[in-house]
Protein backbone atom coordinates (compact mmCIF):
# COMPACT_ATOMS: atom_id res chain seq x y z
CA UNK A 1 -26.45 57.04 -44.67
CA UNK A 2 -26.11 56.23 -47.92
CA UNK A 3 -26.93 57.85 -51.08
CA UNK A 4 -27.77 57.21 -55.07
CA UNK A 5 -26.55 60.15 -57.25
CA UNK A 6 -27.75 59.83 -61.12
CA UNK A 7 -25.92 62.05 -63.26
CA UNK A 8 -25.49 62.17 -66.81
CA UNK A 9 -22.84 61.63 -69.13
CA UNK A 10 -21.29 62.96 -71.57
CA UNK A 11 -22.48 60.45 -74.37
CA UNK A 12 -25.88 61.32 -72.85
CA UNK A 13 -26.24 58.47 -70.91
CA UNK A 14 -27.11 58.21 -67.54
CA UNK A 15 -25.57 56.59 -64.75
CA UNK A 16 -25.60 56.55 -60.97
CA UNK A 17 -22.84 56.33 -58.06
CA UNK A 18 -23.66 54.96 -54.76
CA UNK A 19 -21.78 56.73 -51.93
CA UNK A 20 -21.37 55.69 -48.76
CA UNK A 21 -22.19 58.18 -45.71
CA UNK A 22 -18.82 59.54 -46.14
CA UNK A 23 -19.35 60.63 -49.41
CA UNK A 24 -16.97 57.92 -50.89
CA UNK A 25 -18.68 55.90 -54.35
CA UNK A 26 -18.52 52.59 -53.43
CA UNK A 27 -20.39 51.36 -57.00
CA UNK A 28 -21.16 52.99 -60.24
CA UNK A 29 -23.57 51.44 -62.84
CA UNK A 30 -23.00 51.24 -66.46
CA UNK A 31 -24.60 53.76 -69.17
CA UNK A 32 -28.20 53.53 -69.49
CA UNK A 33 -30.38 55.36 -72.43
CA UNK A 34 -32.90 55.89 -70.18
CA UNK A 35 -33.38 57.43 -66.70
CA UNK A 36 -35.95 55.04 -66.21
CA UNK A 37 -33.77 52.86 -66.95
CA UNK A 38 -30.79 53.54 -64.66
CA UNK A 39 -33.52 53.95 -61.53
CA UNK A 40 -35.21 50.02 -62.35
CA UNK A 41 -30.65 49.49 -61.83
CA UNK A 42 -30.85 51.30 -58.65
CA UNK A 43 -33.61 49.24 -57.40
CA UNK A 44 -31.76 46.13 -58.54
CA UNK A 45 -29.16 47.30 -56.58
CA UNK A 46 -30.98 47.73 -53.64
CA UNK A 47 -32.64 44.09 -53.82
CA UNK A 48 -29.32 42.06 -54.78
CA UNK A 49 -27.03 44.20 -52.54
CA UNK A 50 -27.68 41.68 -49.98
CA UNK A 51 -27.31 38.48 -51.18
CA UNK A 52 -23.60 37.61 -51.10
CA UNK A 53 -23.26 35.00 -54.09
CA UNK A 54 -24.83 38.18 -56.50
CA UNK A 55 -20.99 39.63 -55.48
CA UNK A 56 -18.57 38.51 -58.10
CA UNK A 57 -15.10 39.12 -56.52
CA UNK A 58 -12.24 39.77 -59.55
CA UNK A 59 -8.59 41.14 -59.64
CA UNK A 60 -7.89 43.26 -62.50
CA UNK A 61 -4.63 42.42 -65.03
CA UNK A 62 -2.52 44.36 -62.78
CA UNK A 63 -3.41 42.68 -59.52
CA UNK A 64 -5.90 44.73 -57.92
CA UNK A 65 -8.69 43.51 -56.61
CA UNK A 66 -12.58 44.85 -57.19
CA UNK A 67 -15.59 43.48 -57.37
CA UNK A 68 -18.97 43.37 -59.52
CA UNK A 69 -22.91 43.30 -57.86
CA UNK A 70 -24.64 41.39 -60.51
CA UNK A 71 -28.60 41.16 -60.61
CA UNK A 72 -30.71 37.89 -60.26
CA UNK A 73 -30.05 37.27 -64.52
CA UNK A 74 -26.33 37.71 -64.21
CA UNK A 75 -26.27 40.96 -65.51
CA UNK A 76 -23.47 43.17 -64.03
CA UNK A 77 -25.39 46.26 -62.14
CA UNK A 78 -22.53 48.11 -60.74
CA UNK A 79 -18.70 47.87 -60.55
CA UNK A 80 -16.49 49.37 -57.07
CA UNK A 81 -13.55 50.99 -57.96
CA UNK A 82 -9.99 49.28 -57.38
CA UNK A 83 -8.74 48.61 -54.15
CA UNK A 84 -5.17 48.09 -53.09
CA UNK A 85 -5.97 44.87 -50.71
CA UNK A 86 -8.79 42.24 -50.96
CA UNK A 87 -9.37 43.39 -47.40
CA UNK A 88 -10.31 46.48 -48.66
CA UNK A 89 -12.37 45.33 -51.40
CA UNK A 90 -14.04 42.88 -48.56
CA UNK A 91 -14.65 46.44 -46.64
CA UNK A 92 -16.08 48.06 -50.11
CA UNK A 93 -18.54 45.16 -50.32
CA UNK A 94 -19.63 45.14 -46.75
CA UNK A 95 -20.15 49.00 -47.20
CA UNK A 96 -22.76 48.46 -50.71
CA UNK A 97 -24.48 46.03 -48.31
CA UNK A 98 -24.90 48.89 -45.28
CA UNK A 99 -26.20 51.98 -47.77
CA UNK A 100 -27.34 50.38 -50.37
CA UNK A 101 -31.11 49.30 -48.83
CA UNK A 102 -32.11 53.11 -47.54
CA UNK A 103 -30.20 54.82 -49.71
CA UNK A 104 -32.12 57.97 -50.92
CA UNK A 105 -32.09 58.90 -54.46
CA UNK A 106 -30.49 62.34 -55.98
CA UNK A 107 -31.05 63.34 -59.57
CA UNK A 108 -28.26 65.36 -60.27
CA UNK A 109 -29.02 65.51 -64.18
């Protein structure tokens, strides 16, 4: 099962991770001045995580490939780390689509 950590950092912003069961992120958010702010993201998150055409799938300048969830205006919500194959990055998406409905919410701040 998955799980939503928010955390704060050290700007004083706070952001959240979603892990997968095994602990692994699998998305972080951008900085958000609120916490209200970064849960209404985690929410967006759970809506858009299933609709495939909110997935924008990149490669970075030096060829790996990631991806970005983006939310029903086209603003990014969350950003996977870089993968090594786009079968992997296929795997991270599929992954934010499992956990990302029932995740449960920690506040770590």
């Amino acid at each position: 099962m998955g799980k939503f950590e928010i955390t704060t950092r050290k700007n004083g912003e706070f952001q959240f991770n979603l892990k997968a069961g095994n602990g692994q992120v699998i998305l972080t958010s951008e900085g958000y001045t609120s916490k209200s702010g970064c849960t209404n993201g985690i929410e967006s998150v759970k809506k858009n995580s299933q609709d495939d055409s909110k997935y924008e799938r990149k490669t970075s300048s030096n060829d790996k490939p990631y991806f970005n969830l983006k939310a029903t205006n086209g603003q990014i919500i969350g950003n996977s780390e870089m993968y090594e194959s786009v079968a992997s990055r296929d795997n991270g998406i599929e992954s934010v689509k499992k956990n990302a409905p029932g995740a449960e919410i920690s506040d770590l701040t």
